[in-house]
PDB file of N, CA and C in Angstrom:
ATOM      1  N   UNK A   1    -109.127  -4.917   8.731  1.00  0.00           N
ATOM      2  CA  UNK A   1    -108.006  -4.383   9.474  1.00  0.00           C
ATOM      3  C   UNK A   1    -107.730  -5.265  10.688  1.00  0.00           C
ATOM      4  N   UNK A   2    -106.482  -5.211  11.130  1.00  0.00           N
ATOM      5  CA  UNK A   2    -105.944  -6.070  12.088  1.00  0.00           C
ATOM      6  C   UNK A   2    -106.008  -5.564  13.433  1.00  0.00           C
ATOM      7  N   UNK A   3    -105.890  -5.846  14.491  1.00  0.00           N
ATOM      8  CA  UNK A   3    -106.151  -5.142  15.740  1.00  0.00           C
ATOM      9  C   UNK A   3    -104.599  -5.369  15.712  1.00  0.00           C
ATOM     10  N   UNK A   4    -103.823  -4.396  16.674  1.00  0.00           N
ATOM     11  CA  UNK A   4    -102.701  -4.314  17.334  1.00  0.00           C
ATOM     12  C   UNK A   4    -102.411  -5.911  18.524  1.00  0.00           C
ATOM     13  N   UNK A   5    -101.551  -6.552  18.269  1.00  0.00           N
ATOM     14  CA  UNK A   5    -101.223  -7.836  19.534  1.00  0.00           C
ATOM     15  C   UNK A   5    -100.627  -7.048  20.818  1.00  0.00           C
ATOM     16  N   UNK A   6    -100.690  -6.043  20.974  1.00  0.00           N
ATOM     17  CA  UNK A   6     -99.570  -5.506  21.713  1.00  0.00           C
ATOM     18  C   UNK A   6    -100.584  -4.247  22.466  1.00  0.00           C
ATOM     19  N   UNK A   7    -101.025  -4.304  23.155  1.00  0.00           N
ATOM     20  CA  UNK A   7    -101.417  -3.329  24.327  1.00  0.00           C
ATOM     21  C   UNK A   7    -101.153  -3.125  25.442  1.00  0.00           C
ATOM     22  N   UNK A   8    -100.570  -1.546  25.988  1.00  0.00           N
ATOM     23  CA  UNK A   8    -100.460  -0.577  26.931  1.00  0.00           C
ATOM     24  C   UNK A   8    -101.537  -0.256  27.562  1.00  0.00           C
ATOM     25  N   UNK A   9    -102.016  -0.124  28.728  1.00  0.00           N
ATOM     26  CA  UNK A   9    -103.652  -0.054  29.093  1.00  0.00           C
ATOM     27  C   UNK A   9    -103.100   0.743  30.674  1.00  0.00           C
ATOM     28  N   UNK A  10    -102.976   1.916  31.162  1.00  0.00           N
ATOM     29  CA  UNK A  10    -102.915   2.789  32.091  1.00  0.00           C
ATOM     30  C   UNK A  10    -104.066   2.555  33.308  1.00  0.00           C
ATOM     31  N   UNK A  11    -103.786   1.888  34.010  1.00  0.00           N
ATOM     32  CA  UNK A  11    -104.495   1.708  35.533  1.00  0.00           C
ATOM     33  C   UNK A  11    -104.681   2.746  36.405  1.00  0.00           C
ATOM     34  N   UNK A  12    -105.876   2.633  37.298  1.00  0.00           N
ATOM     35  CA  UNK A  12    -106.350   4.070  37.698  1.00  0.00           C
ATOM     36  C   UNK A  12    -105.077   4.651  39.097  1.00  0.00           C
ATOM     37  N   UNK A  13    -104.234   3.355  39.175  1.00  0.00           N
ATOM     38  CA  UNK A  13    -103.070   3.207  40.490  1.00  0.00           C
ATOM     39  C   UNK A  13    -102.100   4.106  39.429  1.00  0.00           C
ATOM     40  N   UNK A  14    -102.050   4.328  38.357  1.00  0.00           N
ATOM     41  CA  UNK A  14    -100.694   4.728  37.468  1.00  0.00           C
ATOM     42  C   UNK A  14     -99.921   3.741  36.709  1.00  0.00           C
ATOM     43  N   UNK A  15    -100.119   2.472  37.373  1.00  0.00           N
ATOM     44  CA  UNK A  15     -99.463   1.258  36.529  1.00  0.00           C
ATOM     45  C   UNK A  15     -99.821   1.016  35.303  1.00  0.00           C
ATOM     46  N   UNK A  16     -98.878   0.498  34.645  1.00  0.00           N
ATOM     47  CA  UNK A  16     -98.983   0.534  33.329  1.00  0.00           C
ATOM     48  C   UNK A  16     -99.416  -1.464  33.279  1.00  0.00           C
ATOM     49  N   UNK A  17    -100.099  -1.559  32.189  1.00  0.00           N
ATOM     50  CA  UNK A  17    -100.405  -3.235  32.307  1.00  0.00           C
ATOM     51  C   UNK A  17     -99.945  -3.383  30.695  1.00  0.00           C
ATOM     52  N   UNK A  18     -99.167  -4.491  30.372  1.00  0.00           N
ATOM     53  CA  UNK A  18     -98.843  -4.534  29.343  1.00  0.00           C
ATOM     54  C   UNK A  18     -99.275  -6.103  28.374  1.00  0.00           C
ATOM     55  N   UNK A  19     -99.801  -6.386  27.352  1.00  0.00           N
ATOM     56  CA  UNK A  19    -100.396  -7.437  27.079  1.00  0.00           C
ATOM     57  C   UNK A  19    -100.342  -7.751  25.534  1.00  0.00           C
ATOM     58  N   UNK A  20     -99.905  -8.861  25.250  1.00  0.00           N
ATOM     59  CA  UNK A  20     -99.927  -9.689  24.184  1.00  0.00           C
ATOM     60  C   UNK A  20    -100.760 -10.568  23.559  1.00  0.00           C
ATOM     61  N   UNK A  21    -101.473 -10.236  22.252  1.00  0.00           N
ATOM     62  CA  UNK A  21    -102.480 -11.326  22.668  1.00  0.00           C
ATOM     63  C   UNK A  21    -103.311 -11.668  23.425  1.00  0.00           C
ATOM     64  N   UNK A  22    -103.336 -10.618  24.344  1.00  0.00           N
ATOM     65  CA  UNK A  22    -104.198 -11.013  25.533  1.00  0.00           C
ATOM     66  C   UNK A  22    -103.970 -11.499  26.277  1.00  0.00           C
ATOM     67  N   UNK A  23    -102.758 -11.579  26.789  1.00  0.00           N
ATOM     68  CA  UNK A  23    -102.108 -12.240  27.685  1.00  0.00           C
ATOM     69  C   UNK A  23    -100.851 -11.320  28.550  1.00  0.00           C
ATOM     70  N   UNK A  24    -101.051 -11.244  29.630  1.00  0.00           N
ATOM     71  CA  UNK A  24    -100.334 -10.126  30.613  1.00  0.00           C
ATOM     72  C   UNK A  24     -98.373 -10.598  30.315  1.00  0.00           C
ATOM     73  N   UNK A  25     -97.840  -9.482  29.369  1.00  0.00           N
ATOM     74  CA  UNK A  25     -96.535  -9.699  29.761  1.00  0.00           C
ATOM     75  C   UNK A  25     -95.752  -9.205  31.122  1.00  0.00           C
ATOM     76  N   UNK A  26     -96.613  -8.451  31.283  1.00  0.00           N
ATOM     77  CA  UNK A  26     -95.942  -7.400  32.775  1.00  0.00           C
ATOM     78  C   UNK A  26     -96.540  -6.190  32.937  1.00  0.00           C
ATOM     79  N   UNK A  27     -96.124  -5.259  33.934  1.00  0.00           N
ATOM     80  CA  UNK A  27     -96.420  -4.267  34.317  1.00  0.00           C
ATOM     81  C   UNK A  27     -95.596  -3.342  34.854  1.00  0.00           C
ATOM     82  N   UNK A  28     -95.845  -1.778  34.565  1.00  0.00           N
ATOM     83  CA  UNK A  28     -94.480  -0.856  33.992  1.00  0.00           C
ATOM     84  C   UNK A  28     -95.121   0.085  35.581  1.00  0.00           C
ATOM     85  N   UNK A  29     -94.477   0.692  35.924  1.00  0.00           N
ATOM     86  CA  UNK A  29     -94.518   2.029  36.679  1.00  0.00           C
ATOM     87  C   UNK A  29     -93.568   3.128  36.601  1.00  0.00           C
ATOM     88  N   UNK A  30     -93.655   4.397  36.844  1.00  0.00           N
ATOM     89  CA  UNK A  30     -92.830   5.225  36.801  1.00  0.00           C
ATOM     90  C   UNK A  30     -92.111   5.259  38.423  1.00  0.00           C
ATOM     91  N   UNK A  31     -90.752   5.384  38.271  1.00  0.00           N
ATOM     92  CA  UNK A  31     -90.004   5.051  39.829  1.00  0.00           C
ATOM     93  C   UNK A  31     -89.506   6.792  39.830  1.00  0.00           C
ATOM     94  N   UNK A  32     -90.394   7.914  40.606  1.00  0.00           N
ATOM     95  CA  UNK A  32     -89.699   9.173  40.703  1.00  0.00           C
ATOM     96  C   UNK A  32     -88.246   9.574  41.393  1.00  0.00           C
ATOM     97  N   UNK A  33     -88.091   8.160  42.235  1.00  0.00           N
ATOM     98  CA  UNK A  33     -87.071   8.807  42.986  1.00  0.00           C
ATOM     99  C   UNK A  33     -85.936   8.148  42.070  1.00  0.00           C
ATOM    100  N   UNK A  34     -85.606   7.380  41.284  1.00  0.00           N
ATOM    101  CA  UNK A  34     -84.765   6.792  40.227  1.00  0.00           C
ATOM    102  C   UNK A  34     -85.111   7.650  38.749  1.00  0.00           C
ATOM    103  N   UNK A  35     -85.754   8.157  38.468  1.00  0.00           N
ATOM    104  CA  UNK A  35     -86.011   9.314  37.210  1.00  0.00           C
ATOM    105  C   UNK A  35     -85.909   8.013  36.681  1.00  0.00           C
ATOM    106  N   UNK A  36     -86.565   6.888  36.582  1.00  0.00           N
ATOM    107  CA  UNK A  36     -86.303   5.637  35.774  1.00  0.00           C
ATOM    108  C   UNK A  36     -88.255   5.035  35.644  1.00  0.00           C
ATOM    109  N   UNK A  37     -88.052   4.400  34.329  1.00  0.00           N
ATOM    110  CA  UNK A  37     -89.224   3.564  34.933  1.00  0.00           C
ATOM    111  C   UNK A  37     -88.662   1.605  35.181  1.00  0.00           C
ATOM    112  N   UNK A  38     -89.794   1.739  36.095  1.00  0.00           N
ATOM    113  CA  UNK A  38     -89.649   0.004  36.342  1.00  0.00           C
ATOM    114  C   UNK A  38     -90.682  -0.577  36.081  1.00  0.00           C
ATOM    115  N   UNK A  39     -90.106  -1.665  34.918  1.00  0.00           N
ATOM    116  CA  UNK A  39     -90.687  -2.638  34.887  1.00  0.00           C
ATOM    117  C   UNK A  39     -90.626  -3.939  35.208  1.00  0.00           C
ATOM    118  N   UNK A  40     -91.830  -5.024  35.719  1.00  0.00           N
ATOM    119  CA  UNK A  40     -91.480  -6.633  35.980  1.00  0.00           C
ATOM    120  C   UNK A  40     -92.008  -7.527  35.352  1.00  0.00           C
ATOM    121  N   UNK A  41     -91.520  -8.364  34.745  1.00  0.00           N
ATOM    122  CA  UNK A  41     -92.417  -9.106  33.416  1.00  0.00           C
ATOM    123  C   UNK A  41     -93.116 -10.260  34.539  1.00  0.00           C
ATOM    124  N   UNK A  42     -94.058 -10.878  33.907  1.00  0.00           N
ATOM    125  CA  UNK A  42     -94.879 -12.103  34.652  1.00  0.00           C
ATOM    126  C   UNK A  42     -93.830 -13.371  35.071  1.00  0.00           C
ATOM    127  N   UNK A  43     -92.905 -13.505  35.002  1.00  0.00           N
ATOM    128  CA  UNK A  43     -91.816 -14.451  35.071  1.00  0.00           C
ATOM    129  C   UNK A  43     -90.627 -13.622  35.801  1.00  0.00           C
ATOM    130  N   UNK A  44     -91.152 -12.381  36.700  1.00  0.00           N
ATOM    131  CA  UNK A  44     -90.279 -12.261  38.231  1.00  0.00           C
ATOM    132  C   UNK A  44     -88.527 -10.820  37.788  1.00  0.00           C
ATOM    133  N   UNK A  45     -88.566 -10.447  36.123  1.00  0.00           N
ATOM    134  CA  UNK A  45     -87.236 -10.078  35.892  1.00  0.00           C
ATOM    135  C   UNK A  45     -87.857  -8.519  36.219  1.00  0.00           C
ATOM    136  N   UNK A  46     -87.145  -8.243  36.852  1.00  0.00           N
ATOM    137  CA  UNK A  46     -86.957  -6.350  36.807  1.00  0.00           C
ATOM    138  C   UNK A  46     -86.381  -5.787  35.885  1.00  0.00           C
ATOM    139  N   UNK A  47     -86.705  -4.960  35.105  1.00  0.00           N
ATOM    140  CA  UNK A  47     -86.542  -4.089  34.134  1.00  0.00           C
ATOM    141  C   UNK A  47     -86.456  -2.498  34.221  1.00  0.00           C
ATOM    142  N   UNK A  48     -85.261  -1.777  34.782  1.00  0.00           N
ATOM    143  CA  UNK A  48     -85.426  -0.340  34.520  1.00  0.00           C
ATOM    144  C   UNK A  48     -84.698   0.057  33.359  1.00  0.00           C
ATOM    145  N   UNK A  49     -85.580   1.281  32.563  1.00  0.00           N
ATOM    146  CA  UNK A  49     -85.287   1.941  31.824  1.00  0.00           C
ATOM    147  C   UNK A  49     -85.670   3.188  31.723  1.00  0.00           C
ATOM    148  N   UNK A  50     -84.854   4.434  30.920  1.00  0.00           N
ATOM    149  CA  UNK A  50     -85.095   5.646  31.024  1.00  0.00           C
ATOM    150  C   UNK A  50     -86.552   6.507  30.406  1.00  0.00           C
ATOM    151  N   UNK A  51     -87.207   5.486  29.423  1.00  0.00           N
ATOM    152  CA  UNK A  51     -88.604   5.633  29.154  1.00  0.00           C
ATOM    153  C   UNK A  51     -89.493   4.397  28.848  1.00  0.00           C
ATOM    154  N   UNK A  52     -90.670   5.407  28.829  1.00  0.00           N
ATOM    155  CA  UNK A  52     -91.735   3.934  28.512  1.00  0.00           C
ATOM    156  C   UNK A  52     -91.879   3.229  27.886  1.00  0.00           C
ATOM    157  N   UNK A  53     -91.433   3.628  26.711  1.00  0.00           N
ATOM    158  CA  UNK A  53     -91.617   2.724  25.751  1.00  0.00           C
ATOM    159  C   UNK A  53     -89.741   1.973  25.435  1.00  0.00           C
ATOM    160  N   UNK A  54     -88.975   2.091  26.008  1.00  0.00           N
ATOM    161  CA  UNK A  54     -87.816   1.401  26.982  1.00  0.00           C
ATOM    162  C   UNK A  54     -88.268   0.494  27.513  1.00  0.00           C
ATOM    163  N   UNK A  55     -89.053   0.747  28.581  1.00  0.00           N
ATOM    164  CA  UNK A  55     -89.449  -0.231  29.258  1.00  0.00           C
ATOM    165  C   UNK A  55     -90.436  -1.298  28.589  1.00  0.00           C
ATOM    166  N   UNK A  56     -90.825  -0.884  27.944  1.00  0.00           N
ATOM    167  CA  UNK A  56     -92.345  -1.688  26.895  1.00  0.00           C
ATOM    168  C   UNK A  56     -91.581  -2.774  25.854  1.00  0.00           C
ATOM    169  N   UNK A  57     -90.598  -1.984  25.427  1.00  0.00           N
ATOM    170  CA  UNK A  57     -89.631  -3.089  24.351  1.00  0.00           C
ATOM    171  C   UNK A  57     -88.742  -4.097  25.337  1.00  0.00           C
ATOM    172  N   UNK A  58     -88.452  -3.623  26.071  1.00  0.00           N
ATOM    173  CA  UNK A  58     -87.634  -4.588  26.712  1.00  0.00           C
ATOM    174  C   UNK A  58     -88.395  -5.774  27.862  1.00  0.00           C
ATOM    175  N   UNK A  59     -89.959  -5.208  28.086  1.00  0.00           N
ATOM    176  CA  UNK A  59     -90.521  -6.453  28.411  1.00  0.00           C
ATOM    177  C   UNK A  59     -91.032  -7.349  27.393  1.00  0.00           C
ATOM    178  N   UNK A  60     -91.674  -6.835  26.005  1.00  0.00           N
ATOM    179  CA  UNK A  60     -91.801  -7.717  24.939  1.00  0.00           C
ATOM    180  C   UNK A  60     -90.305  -8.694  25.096  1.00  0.00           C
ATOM    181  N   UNK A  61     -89.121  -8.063  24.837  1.00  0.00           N
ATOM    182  CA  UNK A  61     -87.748  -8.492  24.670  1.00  0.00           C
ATOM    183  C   UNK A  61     -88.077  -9.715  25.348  1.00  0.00           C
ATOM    184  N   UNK A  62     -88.241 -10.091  26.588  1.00  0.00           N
ATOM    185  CA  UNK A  62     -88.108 -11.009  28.049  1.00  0.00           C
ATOM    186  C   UNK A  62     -89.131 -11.868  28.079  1.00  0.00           C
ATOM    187  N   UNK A  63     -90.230 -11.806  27.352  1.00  0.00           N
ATOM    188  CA  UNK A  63     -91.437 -12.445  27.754  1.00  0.00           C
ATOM    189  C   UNK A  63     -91.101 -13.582  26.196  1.00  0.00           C
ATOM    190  N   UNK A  64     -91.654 -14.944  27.474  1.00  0.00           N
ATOM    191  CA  UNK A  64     -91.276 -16.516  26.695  1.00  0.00           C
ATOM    192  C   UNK A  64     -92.356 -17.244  26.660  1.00  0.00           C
TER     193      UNK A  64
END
């Protein structure tokens, strides 16, 4: 069986760490006062979206 390339890993701060391969695409948080989450990929782009896994596809999306 194959392991998943793609891991979500929940930090004890609430941040979300997101990773490819083993390799950090970014990191997600929930923004309460925007009912949004934000995410910023390792290459500086801000990303809000209305859920997590919104936010999770669209940093895969961004990451080069």
């Amino acid at each position: 069986m194959i392991d998943n390339p793609i891991n979500l890993v929940k930090e004890e701060d609430g941040t979300y760490v997101l990773t490819y391969f083993g390799k950090t695409v970014g990191w997600i948080r929930k923004e309460p006062r925007l009912r949004l989450w934000r995410a910023m990929s390792v290459h500086g782009s801000i990303i809000h979206r209305a859920s997590l896994d919104g936010a999770r596809k669209a940093l895969l999306e961004a990451y080069h």
